[in-house]
Protein backbone atom coordinates (compact mmCIF):
# COMPACT_ATOMS: atom_id res chain seq x y z
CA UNK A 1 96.86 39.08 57.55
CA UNK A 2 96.98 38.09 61.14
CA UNK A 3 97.96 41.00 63.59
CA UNK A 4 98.19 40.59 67.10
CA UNK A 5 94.72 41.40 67.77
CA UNK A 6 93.41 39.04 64.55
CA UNK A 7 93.81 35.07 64.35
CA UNK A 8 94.77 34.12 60.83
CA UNK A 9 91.90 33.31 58.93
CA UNK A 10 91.68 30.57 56.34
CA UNK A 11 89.57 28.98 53.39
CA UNK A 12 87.47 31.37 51.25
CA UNK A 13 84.19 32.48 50.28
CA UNK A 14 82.32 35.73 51.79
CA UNK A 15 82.77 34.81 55.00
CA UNK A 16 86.20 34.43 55.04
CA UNK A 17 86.93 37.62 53.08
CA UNK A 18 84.68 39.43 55.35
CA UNK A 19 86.57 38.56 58.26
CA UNK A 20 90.07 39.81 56.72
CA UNK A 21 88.74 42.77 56.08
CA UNK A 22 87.28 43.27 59.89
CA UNK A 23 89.96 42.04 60.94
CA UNK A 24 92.56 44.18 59.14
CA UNK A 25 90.43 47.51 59.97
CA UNK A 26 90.25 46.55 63.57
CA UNK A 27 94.03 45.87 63.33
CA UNK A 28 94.11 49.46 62.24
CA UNK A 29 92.16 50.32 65.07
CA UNK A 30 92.62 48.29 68.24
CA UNK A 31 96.25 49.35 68.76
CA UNK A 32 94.77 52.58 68.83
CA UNK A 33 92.12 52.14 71.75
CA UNK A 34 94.20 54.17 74.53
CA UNK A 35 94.06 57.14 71.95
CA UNK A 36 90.19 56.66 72.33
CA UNK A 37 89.94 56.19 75.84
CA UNK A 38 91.70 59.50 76.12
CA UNK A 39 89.35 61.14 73.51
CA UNK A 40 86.10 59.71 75.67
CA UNK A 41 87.43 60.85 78.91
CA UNK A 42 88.34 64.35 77.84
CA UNK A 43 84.90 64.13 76.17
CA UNK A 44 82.95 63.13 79.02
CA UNK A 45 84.68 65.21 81.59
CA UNK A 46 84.98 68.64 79.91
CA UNK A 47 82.53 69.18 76.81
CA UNK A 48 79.19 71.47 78.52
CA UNK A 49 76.99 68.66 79.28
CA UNK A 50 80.29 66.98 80.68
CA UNK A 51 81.20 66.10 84.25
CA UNK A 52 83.36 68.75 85.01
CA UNK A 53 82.38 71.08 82.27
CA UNK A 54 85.66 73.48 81.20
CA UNK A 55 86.09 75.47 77.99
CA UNK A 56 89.47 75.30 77.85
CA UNK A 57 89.95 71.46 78.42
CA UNK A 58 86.73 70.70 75.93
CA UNK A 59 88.58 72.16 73.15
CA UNK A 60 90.61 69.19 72.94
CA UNK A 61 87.56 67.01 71.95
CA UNK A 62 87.17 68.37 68.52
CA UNK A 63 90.97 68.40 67.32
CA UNK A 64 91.39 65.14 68.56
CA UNK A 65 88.39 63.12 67.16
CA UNK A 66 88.75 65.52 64.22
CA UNK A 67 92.65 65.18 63.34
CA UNK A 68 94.59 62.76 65.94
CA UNK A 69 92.25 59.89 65.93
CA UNK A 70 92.34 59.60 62.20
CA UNK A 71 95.79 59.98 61.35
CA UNK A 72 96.87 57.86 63.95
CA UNK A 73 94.58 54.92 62.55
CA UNK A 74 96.29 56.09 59.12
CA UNK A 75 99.38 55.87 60.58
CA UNK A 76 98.80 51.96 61.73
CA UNK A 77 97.20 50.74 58.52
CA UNK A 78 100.55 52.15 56.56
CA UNK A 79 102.83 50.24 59.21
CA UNK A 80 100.59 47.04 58.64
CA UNK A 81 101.15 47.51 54.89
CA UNK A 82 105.05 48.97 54.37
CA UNK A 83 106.59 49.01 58.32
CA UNK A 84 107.68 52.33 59.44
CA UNK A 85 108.01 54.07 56.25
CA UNK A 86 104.65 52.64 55.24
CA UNK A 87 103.23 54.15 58.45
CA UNK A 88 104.97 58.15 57.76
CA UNK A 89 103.26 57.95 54.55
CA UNK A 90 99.98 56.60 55.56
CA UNK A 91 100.30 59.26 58.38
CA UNK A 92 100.84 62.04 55.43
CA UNK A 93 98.13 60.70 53.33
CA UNK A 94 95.88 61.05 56.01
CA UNK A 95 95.69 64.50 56.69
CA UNK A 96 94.70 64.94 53.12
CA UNK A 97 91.29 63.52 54.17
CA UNK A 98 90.99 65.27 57.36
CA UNK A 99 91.90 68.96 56.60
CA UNK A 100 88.69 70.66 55.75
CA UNK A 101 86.45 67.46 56.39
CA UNK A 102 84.49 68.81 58.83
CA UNK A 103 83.33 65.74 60.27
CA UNK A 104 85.23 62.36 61.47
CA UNK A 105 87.65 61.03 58.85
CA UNK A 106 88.04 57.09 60.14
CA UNK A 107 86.91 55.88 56.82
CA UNK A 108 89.33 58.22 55.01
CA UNK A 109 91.88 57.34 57.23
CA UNK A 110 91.74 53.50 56.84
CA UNK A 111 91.93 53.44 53.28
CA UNK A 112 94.39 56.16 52.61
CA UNK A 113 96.56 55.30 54.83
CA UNK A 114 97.09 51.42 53.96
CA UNK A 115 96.92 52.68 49.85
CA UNK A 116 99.72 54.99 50.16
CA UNK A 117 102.13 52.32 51.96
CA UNK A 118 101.09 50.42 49.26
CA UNK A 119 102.02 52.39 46.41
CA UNK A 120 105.34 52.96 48.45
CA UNK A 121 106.24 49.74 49.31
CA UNK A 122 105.52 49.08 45.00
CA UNK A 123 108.00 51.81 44.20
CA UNK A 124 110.69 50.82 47.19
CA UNK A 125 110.70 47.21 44.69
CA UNK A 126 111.38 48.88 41.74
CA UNK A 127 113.72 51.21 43.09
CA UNK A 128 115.71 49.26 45.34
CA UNK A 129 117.70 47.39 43.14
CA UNK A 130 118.41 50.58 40.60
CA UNK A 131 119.82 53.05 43.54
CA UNK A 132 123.57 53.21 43.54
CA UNK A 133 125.60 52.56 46.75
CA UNK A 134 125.51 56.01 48.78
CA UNK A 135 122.28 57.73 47.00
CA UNK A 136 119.86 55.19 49.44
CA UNK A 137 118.93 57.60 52.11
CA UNK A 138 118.49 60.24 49.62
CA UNK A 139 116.33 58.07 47.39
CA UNK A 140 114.17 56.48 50.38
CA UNK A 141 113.48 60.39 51.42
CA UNK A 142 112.33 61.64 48.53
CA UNK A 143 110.62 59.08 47.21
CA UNK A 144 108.33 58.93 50.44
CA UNK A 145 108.03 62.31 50.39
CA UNK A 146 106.77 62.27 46.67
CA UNK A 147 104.17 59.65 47.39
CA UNK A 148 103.23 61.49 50.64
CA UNK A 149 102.45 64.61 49.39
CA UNK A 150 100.63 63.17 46.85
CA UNK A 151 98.36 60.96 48.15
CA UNK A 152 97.38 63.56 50.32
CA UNK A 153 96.85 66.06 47.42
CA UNK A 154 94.99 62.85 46.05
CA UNK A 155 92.71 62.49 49.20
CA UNK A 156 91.83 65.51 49.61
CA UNK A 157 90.59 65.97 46.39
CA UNK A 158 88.95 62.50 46.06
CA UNK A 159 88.85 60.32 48.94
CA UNK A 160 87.42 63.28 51.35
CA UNK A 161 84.16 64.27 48.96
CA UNK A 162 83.54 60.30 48.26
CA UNK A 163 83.36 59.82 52.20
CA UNK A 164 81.79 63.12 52.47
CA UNK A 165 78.68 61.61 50.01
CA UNK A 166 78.98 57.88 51.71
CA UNK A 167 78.12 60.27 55.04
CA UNK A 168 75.12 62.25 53.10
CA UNK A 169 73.63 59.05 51.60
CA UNK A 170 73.62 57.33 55.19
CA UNK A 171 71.89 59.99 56.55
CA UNK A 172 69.22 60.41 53.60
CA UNK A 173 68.64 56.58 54.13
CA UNK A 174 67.39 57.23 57.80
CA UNK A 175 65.71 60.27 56.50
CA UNK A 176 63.40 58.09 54.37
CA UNK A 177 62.86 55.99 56.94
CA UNK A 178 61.43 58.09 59.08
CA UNK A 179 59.31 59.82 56.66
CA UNK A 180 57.81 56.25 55.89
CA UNK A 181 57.53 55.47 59.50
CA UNK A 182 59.79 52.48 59.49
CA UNK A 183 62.24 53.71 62.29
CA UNK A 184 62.93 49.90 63.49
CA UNK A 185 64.12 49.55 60.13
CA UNK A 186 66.59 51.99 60.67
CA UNK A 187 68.96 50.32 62.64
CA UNK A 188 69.76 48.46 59.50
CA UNK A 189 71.82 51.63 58.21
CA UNK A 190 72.57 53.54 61.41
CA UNK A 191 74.24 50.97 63.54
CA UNK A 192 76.60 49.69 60.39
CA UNK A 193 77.19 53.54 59.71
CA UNK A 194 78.07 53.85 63.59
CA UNK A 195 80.58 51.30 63.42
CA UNK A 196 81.84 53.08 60.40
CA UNK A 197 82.15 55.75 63.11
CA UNK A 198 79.72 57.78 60.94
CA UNK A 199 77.83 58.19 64.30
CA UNK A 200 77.84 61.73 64.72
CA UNK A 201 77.36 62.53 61.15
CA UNK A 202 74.05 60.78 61.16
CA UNK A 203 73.16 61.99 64.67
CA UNK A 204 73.77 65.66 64.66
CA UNK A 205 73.55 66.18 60.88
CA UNK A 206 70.17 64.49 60.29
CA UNK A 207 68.67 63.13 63.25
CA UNK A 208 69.21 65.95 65.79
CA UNK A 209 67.96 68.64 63.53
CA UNK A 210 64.57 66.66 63.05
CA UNK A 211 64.61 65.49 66.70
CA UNK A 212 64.39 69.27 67.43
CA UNK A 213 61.26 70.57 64.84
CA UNK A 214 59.78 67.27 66.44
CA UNK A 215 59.87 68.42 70.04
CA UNK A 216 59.34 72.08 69.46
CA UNK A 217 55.94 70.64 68.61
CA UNK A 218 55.03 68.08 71.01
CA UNK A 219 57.27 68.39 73.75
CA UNK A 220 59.78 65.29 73.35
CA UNK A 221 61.07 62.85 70.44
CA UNK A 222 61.88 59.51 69.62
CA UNK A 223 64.42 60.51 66.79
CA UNK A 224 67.13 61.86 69.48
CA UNK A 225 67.40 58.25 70.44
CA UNK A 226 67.55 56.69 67.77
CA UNK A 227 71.47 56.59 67.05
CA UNK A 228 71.94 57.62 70.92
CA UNK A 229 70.51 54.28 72.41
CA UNK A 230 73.55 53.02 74.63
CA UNK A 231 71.90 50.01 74.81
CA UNK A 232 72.91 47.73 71.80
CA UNK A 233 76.13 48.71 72.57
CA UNK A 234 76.22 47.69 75.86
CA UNK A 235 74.67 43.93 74.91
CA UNK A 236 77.63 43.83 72.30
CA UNK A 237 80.61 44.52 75.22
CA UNK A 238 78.70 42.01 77.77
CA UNK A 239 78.58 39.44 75.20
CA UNK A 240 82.38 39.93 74.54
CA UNK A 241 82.70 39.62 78.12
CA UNK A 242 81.42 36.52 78.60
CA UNK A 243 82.27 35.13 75.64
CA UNK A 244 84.21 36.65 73.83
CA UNK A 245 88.03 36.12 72.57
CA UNK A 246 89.86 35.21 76.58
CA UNK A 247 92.91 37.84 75.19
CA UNK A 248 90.09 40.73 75.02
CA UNK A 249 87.92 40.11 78.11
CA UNK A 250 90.11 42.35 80.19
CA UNK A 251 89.33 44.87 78.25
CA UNK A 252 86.13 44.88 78.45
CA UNK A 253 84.66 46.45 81.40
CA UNK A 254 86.54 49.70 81.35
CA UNK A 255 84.87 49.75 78.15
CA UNK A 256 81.05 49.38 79.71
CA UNK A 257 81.91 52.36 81.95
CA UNK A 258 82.99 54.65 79.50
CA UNK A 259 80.54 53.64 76.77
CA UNK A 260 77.30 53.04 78.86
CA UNK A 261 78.05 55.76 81.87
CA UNK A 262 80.23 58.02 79.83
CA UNK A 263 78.42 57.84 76.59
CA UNK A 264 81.09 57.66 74.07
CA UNK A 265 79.98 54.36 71.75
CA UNK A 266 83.11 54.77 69.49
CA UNK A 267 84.78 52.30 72.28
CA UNK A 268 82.75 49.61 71.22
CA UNK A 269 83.07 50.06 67.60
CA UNK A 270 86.77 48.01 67.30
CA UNK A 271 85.13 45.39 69.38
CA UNK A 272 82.13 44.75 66.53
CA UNK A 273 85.05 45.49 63.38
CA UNK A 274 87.09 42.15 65.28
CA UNK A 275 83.75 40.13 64.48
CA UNK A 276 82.15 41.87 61.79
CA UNK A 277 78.94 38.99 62.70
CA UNK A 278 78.35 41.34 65.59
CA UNK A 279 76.89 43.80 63.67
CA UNK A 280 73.93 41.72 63.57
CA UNK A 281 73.72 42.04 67.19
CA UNK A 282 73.49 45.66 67.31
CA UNK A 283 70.73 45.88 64.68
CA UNK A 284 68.88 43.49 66.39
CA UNK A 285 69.20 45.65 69.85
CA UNK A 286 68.76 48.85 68.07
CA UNK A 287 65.24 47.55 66.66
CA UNK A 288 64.51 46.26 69.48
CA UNK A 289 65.01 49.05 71.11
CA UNK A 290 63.22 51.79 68.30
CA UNK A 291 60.32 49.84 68.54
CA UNK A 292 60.12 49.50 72.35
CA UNK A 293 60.59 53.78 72.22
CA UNK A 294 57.44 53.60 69.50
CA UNK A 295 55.17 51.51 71.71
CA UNK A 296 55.67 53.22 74.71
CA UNK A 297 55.09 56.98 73.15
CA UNK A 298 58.88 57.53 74.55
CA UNK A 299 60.74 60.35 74.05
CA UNK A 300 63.18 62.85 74.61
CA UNK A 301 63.28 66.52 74.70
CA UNK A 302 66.78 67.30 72.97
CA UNK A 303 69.34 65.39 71.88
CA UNK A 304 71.39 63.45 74.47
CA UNK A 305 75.49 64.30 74.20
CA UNK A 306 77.09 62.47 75.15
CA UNK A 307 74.75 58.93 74.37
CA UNK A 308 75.23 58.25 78.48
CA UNK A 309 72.29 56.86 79.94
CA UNK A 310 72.97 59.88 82.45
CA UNK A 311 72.36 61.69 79.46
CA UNK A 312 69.25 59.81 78.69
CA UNK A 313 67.83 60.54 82.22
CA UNK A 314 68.71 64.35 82.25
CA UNK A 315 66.48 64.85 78.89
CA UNK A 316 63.52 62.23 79.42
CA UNK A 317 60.49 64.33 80.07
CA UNK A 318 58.07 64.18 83.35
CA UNK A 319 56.83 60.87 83.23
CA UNK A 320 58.46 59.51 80.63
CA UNK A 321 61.06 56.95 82.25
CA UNK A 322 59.52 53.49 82.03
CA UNK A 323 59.75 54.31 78.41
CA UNK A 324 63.08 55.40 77.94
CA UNK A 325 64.58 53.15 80.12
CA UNK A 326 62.96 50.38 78.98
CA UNK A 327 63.69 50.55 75.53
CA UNK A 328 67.60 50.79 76.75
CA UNK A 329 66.96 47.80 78.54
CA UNK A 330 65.53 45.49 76.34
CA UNK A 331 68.28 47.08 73.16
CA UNK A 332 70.97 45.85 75.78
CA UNK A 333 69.13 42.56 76.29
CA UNK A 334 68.49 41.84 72.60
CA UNK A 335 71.56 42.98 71.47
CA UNK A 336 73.24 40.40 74.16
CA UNK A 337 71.27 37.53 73.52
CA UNK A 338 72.44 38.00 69.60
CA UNK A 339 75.32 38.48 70.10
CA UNK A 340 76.04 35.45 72.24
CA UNK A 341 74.38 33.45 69.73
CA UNK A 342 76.78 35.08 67.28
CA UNK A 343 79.89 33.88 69.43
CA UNK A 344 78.28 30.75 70.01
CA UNK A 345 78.60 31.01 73.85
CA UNK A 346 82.54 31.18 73.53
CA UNK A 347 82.80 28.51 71.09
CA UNK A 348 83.29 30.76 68.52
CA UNK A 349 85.38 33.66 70.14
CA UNK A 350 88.65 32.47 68.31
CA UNK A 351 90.34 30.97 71.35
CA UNK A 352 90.91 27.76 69.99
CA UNK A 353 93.07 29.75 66.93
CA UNK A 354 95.04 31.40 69.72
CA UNK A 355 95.81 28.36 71.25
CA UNK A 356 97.20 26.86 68.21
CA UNK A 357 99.45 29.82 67.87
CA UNK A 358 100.78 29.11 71.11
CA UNK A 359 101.54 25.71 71.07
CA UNK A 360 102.97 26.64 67.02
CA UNK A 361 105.59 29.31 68.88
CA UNK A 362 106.48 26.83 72.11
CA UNK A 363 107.73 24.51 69.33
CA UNK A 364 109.58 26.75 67.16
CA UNK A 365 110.97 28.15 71.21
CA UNK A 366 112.01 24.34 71.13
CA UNK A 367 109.65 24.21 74.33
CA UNK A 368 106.75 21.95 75.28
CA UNK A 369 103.20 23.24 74.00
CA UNK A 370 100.87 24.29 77.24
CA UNK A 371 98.25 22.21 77.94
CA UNK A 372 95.25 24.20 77.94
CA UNK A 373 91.88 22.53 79.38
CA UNK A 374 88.63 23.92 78.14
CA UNK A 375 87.76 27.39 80.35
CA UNK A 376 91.24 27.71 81.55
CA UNK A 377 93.88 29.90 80.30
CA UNK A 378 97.33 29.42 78.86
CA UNK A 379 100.19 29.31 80.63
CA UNK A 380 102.30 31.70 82.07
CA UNK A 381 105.23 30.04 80.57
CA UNK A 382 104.73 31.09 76.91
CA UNK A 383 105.98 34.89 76.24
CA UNK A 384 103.25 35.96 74.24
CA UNK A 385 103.03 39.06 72.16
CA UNK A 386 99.21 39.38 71.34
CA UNK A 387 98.26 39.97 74.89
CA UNK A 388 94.86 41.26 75.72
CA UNK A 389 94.53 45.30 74.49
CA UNK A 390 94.02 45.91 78.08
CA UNK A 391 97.54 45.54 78.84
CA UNK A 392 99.09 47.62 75.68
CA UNK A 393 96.45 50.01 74.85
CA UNK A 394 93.41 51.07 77.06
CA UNK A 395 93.85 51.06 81.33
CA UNK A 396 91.33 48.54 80.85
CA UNK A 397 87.87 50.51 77.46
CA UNK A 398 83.36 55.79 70.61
């Protein structure tokens, strides 16, 4: 389905049923972004490698990425499926998967929240028709309570373990990895699992604990950058800069700031779930980047928390920053040059769907279409309502 951060997409095959589905989680997610702006700046400021390090202000990092984040994504995949009702009841379902979880529920969220609207909106057909005059309200209460309170009793007993596993396997993937020294290789699960927002999980539950035997022996390691590297993601949000979709480049540079200064990658995670392609991109970076670290000898000595290149210079040992730095370099560089490929230099970004949809609601206004030149934008005349995230969600940029 088309939202108003997703051109309708037509024909079939893979490719075309890959691109709903990006497209329909990043419509979950992109209306969201403000919510994770506030998350990264609370996170950057106030957690104890923060800014402006404060224990009572950092205690808003957990129960936000932990609980708000996901039920609000819950919440807009149920009012994508089933409206308003659609989005209480995603919103209930929800924090069945998030209660007790322990770690990041986005996955949870997205397809519990979108299945219980679903189930509603089935029931609200069958039901509609059979409710006598006066019992409606009564009906329409209950009956989203009912499915509510069980699809959260539903996810917490089987949606939260399944993502709970999904978590465990991505991190024994990377585990054998390592052990068979093929850490390029390992940006083939780590950056999908990132944009999965599986990020910490992998980072902190697996890579972090073996980062730290690794430098209690020699001093420094290459596994605490491994999911860390703030490089690929910066290539990705360049590339969307300069090429990508005209609606979302506004966005985009808050978005550097707080993912490449601040260190909070989940900002660029909506951005790659838009093209799903991208993801390519940020494998290719993160490689690049892995093996850079591996030819170098680079390393650092514990794990950097926020991923801010800050970060990264605060941990690198004595003589260690060509290394470092130049594996974040060429990630960003690789990752760019992929990803431009991937939006074929802005011939690709989607514009040309966006202008179509224009010119399709100037006629149906009874108006004349905007003429829109190659490199320019469309008129002012045209009330739009898909306008750039920047100007609905994010002061635009995890």
């Amino acid at each position: 389905m088309a939202t108003p951060y997703t051109p309708e997409v037509t024909g079939g095959g893979v490719k075309a049923t890959i691109q709903r589905v990006g497209g329909y989680l990043a419509g979950m997610v992109m209306p969201n972004i403000g919510a994770f702006i506030a998350w990264g700046l609370i996170t950057a400021l106030f957690i104890p490698t923060g800014w402006l390090p404060n224990k009572e202000f950092g205690a808003l990092v957990d129960p936000t990425i932990n609980m708000l984040l996901p039920i609000l994504i819950g919440y807009t995949g149920g009012r994508m499926v089933h409206g308003q009702r659609g989005a209480v009841v995603g919103a209930v379902a929800t924090i069945g998967v998030v209660v007790g979880a322990g770690i990041p529920m986005f996955l949870g969220a997205m397809i519990m929240g979108p299945a219980a609207a679903y189930v509603l909106k089935l029931v609200d057909g069958f039901i509609q028709e059979r409710t006598k005059a006066g019992f409606e309200m009564l009906v329409d209460n209950f009956s989203a309570g009912i499915i509510g309170a069980a699809a959260a009793i539903f996810g917490n007993w089987a949606i939260k373990p399944i993502v709970k596993h999904v978590t465990s396997w991505a991190g024994s993937g990377v585990e054998w990895l390592i052990h068979h020294h093929l850490l390029p290789l390992a940006s083939v699960l780590i950056e999908p699992a990132k944009v999965l927002f599986l990020n910490n999980a992998v980072n902190h539950g697996v890579l972090g604990p073996l980062g730290v035997a690794e430098a209690a022996k020699h001093g420094k390691s290459i596994l605490f950058m491994l999911e860390s590297n703030p490089g690929p993601g910066l290539g990705v949000l360049v590339a969307y800069l300069l090429f990508g979709p005209k609606r979302l480049r506004p966005s985009v540079p808050a978005a550097i700031v707080i993912q490449f200064l601040g260190g909070i990658h989940e900002i660029y995670f909506p951005y790659i779930l838009m093209k799903p392609r991208l993801i390519l991109a940020a494998m290719a970076g993160g490689a690049a980047g892995i093996g850079t670290f591996m030819i170098t000898g680079a390393g650092l000595v514990a794990t950097p928390a926020p991923g801010s290149i800050f970060a990264y210079a605060a941990e690198t040992p004595r003589g260690g920053y060509f290394g470092v730095f130049l594996g974040v370099l060429i990630a960003a560089g690789v990752s760019f040059a992929v990803g431009s490929v991937l939006l074929g230099f802005g011939k690709l970004a989607g514009d040309e769907e966006d202008e179509a949809e224009l010119e399709a609601e100037a006629a149906a206004a009874g108006e004349e279409p905007a003429v829109v030149t190659a490199g320019e934008e469309p008129a002012a005349t045209t009330t739009r309502t898909d306008e750039a995230p920047a100007t609905e969600t994010a002061p635009h940029g995890a």
